[in-house]
Protein backbone atom coordinates (compact mmCIF):
# COMPACT_ATOMS: atom_id res chain seq x y z
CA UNK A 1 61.08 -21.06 48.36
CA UNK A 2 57.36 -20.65 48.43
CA UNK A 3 57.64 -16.48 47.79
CA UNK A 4 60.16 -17.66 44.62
CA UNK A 5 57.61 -19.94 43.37
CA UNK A 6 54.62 -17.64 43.77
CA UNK A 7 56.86 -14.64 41.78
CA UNK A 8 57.43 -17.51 39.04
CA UNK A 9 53.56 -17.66 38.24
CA UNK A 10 53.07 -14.25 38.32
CA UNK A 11 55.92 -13.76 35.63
CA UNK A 12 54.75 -16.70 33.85
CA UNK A 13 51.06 -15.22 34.04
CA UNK A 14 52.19 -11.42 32.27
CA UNK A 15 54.13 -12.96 29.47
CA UNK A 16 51.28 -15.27 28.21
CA UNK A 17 49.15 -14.73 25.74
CA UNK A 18 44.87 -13.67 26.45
CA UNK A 19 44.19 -17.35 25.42
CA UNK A 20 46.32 -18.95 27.73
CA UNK A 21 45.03 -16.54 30.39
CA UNK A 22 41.29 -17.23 30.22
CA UNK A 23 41.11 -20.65 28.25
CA UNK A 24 42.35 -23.58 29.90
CA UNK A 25 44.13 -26.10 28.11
CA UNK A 26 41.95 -28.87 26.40
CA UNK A 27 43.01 -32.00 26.74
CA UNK A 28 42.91 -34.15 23.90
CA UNK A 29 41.66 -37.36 26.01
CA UNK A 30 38.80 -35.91 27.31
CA UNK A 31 35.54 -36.03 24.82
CA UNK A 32 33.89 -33.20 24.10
CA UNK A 33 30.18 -33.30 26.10
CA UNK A 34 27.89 -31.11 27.82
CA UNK A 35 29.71 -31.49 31.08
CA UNK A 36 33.45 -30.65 29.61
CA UNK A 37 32.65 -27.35 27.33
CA UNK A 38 35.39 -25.11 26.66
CA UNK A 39 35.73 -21.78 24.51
CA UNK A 40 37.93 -21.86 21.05
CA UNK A 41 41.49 -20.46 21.69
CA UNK A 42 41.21 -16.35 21.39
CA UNK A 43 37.30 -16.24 21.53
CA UNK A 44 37.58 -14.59 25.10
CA UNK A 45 39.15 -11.48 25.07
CA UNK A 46 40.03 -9.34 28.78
CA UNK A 47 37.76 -6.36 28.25
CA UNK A 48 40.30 -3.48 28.29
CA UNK A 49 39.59 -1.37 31.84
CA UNK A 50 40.25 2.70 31.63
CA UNK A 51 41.14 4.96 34.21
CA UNK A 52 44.16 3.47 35.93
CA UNK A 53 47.79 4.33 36.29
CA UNK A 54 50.55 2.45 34.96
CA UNK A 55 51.64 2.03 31.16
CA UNK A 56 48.66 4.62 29.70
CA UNK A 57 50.44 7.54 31.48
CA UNK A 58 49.42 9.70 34.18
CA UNK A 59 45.87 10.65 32.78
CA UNK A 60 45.16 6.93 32.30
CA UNK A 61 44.70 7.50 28.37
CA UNK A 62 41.23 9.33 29.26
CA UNK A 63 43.30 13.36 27.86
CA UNK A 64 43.69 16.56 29.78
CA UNK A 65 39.92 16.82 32.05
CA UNK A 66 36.89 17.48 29.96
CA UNK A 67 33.72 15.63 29.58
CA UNK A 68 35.26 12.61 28.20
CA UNK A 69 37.46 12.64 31.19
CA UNK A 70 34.80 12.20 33.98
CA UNK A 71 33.82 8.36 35.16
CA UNK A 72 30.24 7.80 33.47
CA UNK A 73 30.09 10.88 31.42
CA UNK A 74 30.16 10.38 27.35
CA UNK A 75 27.87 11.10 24.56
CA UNK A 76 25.64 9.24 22.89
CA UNK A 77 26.59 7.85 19.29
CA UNK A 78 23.62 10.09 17.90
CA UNK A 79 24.42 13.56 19.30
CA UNK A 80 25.71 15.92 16.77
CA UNK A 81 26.80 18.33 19.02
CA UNK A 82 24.12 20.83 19.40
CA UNK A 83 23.18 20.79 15.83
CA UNK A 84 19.59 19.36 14.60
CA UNK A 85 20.17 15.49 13.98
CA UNK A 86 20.10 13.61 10.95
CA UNK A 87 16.82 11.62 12.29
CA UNK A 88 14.97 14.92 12.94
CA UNK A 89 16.44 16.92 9.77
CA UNK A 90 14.95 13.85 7.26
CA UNK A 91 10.93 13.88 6.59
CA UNK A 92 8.72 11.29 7.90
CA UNK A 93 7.49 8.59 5.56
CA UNK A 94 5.71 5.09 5.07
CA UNK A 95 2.43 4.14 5.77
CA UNK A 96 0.01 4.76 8.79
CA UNK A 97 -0.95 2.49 10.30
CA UNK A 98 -5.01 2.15 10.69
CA UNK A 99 -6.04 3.29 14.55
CA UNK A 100 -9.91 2.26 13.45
CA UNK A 101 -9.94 -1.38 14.91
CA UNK A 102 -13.29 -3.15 15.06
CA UNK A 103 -14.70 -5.45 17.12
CA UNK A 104 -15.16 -8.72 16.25
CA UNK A 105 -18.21 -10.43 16.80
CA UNK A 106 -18.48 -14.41 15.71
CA UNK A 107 -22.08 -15.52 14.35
CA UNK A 108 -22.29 -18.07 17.47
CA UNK A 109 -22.15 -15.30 20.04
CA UNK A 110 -25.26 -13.76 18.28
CA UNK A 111 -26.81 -17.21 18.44
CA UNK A 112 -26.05 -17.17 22.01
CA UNK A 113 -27.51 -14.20 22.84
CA UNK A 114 -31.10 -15.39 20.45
CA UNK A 115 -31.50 -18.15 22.58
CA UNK A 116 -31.30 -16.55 26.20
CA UNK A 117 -33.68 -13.97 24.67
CA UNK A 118 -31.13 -10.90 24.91
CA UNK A 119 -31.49 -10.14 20.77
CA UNK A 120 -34.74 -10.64 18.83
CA UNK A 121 -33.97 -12.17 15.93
CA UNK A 122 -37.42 -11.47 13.89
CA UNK A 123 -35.83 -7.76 13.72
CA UNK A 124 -32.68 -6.40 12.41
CA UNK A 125 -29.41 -6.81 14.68
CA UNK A 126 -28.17 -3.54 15.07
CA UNK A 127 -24.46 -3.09 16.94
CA UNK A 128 -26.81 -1.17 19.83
CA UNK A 129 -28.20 -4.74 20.22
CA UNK A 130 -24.87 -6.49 20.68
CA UNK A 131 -23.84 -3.86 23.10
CA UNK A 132 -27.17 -3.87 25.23
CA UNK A 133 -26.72 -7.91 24.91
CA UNK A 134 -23.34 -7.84 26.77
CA UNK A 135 -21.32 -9.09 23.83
CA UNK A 136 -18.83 -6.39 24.57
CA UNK A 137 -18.59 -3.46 26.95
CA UNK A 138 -16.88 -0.67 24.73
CA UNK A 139 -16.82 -0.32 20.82
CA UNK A 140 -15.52 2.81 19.38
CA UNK A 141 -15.17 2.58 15.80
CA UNK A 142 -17.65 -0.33 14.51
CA UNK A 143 -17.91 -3.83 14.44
CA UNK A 144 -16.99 -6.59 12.24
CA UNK A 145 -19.09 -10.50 11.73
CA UNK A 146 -17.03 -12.84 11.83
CA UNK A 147 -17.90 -16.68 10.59
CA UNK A 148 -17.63 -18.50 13.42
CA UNK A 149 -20.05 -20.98 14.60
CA UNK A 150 -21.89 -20.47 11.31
CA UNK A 151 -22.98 -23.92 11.27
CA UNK A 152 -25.04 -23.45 14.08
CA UNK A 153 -27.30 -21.31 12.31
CA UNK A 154 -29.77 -24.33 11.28
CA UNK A 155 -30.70 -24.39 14.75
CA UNK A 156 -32.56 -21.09 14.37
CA UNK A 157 -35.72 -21.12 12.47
CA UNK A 158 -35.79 -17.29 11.28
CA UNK A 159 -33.23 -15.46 8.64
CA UNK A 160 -31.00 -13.11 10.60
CA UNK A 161 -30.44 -9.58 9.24
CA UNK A 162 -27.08 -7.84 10.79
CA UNK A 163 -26.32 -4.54 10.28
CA UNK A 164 -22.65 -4.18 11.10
CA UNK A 165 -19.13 -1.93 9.96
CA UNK A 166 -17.97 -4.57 8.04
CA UNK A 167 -18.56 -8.58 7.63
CA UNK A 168 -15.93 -11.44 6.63
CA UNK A 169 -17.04 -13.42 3.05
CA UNK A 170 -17.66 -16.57 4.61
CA UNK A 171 -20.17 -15.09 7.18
CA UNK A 172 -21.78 -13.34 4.54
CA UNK A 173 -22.20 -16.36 2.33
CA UNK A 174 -23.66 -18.59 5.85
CA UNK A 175 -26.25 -16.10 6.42
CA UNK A 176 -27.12 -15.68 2.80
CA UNK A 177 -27.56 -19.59 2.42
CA UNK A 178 -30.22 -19.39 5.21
CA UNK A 179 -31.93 -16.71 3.69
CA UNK A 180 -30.44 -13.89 5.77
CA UNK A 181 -28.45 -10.66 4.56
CA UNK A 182 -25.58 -8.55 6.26
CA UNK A 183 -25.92 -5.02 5.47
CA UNK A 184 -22.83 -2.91 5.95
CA UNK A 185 -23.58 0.81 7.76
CA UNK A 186 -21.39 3.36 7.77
CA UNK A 187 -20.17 4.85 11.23
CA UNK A 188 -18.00 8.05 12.32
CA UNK A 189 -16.78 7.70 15.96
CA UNK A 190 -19.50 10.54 16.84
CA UNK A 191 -22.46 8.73 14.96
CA UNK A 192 -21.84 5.41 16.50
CA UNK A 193 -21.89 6.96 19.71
CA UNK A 194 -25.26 8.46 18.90
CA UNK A 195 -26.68 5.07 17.75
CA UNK A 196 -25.31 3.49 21.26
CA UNK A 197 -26.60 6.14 23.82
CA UNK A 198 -29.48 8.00 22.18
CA UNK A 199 -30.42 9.41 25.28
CA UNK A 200 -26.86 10.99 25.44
CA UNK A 201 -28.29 13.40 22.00
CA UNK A 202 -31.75 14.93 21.79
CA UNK A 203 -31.05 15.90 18.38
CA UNK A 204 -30.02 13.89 15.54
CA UNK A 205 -26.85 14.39 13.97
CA UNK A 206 -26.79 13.93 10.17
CA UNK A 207 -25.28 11.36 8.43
CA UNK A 208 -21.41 11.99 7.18
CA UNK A 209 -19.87 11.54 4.30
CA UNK A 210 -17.30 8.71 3.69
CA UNK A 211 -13.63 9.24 2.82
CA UNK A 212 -11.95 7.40 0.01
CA UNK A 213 -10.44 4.71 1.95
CA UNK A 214 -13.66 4.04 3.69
CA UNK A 215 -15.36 3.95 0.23
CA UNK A 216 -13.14 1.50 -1.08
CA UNK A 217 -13.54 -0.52 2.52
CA UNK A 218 -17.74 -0.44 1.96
CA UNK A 219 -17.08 -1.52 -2.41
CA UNK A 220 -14.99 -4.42 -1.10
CA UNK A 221 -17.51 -5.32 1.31
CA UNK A 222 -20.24 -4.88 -1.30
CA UNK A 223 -18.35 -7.29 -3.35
CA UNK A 224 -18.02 -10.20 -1.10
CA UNK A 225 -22.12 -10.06 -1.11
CA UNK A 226 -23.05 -7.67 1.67
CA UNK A 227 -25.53 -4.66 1.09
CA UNK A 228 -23.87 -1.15 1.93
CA UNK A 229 -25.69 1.78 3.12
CA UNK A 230 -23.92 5.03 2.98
CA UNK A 231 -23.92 8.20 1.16
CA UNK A 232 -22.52 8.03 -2.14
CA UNK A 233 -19.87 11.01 -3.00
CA UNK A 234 -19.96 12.55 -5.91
CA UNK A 235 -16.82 10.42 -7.42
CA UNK A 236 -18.35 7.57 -6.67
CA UNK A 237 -21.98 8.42 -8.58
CA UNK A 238 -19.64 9.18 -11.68
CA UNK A 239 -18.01 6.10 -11.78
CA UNK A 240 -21.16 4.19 -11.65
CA UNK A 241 -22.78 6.25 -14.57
CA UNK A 242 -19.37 5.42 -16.53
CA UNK A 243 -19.67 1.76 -15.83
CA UNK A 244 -23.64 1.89 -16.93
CA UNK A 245 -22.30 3.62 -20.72
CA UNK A 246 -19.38 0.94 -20.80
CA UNK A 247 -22.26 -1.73 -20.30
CA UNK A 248 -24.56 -0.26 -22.67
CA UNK A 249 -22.35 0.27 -25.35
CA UNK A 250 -20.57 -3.13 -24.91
CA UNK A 251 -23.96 -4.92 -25.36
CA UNK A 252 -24.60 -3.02 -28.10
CA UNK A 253 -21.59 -3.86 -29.96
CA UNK A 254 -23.04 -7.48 -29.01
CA UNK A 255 -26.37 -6.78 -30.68
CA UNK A 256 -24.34 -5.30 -33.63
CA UNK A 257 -22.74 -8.82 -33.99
CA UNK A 258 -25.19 -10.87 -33.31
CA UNK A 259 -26.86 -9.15 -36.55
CA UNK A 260 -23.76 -9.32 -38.60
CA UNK A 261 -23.29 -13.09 -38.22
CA UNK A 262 -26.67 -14.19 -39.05
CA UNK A 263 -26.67 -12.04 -42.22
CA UNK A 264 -23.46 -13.74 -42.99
CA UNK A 265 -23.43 -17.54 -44.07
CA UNK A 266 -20.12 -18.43 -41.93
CA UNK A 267 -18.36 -16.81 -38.94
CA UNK A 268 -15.25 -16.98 -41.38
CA UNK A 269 -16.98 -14.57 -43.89
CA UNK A 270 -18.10 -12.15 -40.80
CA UNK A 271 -14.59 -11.90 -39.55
CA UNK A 272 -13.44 -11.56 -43.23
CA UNK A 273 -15.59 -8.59 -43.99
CA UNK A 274 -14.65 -7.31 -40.37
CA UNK A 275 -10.72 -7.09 -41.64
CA UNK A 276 -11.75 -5.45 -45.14
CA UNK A 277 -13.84 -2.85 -43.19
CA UNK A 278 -10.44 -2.16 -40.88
CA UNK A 279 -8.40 -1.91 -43.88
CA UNK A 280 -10.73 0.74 -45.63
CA UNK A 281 -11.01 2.83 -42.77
CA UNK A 282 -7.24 2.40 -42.45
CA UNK A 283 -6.89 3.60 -45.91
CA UNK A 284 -9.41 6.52 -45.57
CA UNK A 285 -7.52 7.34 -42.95
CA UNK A 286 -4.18 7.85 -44.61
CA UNK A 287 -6.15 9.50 -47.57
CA UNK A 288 -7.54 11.69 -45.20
CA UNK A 289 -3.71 12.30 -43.91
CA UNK A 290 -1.25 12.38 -47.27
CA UNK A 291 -3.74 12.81 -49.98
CA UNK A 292 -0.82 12.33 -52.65
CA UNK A 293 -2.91 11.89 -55.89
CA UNK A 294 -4.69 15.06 -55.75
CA UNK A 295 -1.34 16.82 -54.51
CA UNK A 296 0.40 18.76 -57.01
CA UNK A 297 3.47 21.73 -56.45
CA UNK A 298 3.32 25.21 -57.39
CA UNK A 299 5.55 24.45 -60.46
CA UNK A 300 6.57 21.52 -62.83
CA UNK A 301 9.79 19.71 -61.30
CA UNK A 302 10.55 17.18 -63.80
CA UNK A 303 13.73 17.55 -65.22
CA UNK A 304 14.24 18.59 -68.85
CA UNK A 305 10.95 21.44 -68.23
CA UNK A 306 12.65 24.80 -68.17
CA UNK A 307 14.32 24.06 -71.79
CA UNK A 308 12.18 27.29 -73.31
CA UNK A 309 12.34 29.00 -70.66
CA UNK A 310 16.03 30.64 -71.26
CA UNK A 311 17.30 33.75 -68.91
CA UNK A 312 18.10 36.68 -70.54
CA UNK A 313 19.91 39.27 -69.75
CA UNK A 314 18.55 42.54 -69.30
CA UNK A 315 20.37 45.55 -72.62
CA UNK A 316 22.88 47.79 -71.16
CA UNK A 317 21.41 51.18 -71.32
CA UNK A 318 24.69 54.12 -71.56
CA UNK A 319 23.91 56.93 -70.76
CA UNK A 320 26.08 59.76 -72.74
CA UNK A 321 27.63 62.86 -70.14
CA UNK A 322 28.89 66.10 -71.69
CA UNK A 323 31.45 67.97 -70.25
CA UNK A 324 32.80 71.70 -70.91
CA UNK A 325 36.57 71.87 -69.55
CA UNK A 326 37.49 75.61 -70.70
């Protein structure tokens, strides 16, 4: 009886369906809480197991040996089969990323360092001063002020001048307030090294020249209030010496008006004589262009002119041939 039973679960278990199988039967009487969860009906699924006898045939649905065939061999969904992928085959793009991080130094660690004595702050605070001071133990690329405990700069009685890579606009605008300035030096890894360890280089190296996205770095910098000191390339000089004409020439067009409008009585009659002056250049212009009036063509075209002037044809000239048939 018991062996009948245990072969009518086993029957009963093949012919049902992957629901019944996994999920159990939810009762409608019992509520649905943290301590009775169940799965939906068909969210489970058996996870289908390869390499064994019975219904997939006698190589287990795996094919006739071959890689594919072995347990734990396969290829990876990239592999092209030898060939050069389609991630290598493509060109890199995008932006790169900037490996020039500075270190950031907050205004109160400075203070700090004024009041044990480490920094004078009567002279300028160089980035060999922060190192020297123990504000950090490395710095590779430069350093950058950050605002920080700017409010405790009242306690100090002197200005403070920092030379640093590059400064935040609030910390410029706390040490301006006091009287201070932040003056922004230029660096390559080599020069900063040199201004950290001078004992490392008994000669001096000479200063470098910027690139353009360093440049444009420094002019930000400059604009937020901070004083830059770096060689100027030769881009740069030109720009300036543009800017300068565009200046000069834009407060000379002021001068220009100024005159203008105290010559005339009203600003209406100064803006009136502005739009007749436009309209006569305009009109030179096209005069200039398409002079039509003092056009003229080669001939008379008007219809009716070439009355008198009646083709004839030219006289028939014959001309008389003898002949002497014998």
């Amino acid at each position: 009886m018991f062996q009948t039973l245990q072969k009518l679960r086993v029957m009963c278990f093949m012919f049902a369906t992957i629901a019944e199988r996994k999920v159990p039967p939810t009762p409608q009487n019992i509520p649905f809480t943290l301590n009775n969860l169940w799965d939906n009906p068909g969210a489970r699924k058996i996870q289908k197991r390869w390499g064994r006898s019975g219904t997939r045939g006698n190589a287990c649905g795996r094919g006739q040996r071959g890689q594919g065939a072995r347990s734990g061999a396969g290829v990876p969904p990239k592999f092209e089969g030898g060939q050069t992928p389609l991630t290598r085959r493509l060109p890199k793009w995008g932006a790169k990323p900037s490996l020039e991080i500075y270190k950031e130094v907050n205004i109160c660690q400075i203070i700090d360092r004024i009041k044990q004595g480490r920094i004078d702050a009567t002279q300028p605070i160089q980035i060999k001063d922060m190192l020297e001071s123990r504000i950090f133990s490395k710095c590779k690329y430069g350093v950058k002020l950050l605002a920080r405990g700017a409010e405790r700069l009242s306690e100090l009685n002197t200005p403070l001048t920092i030379e640093v890579s590059d400064a935040s606009k609030t910390a410029i605008e706390a040490i301006k307030k006091t009287g201070g300035e932040v003056k922004v030096v230029y660096f390559t890894p080599l020069l900063l090294r040199q201004h950290l360890f001078p004992d490392k280089y008994p000669l001096e190296l000479r200063p470098a020249l910027p690139p353009s996205r360093a440049v444009e770095a420094i002019q930000r910098s400059e604009e937020r209030g901070a004083v830059a000191d770096y060689i100027k390339p030769k881009w740069v000089i030109e720009d300036e010496i543009e800017k300068k004409k565009l200046e000069e020439m834009a407060k000379l067009e002021v001068d220009t008006l100024k005159v203008q409008l105290q010559g005339a009585e009203t600003v209406e009659t100064a803006k009136k004589e502005k739009k007749k002056k436009k309209q006569k250049q305009q009109e030179e212009k096209q005069v200039s262009t398409l002079d039509l009036t003092n056009f003229k063509y080669p001939a008379t075209r008007e219809p009716g002119c070439g009355k008198d002037k009646i083709k004839q044809r030219k006289p028939v000239v014959y001309k008389k041939i003898s002949l002497n048939v014998d």
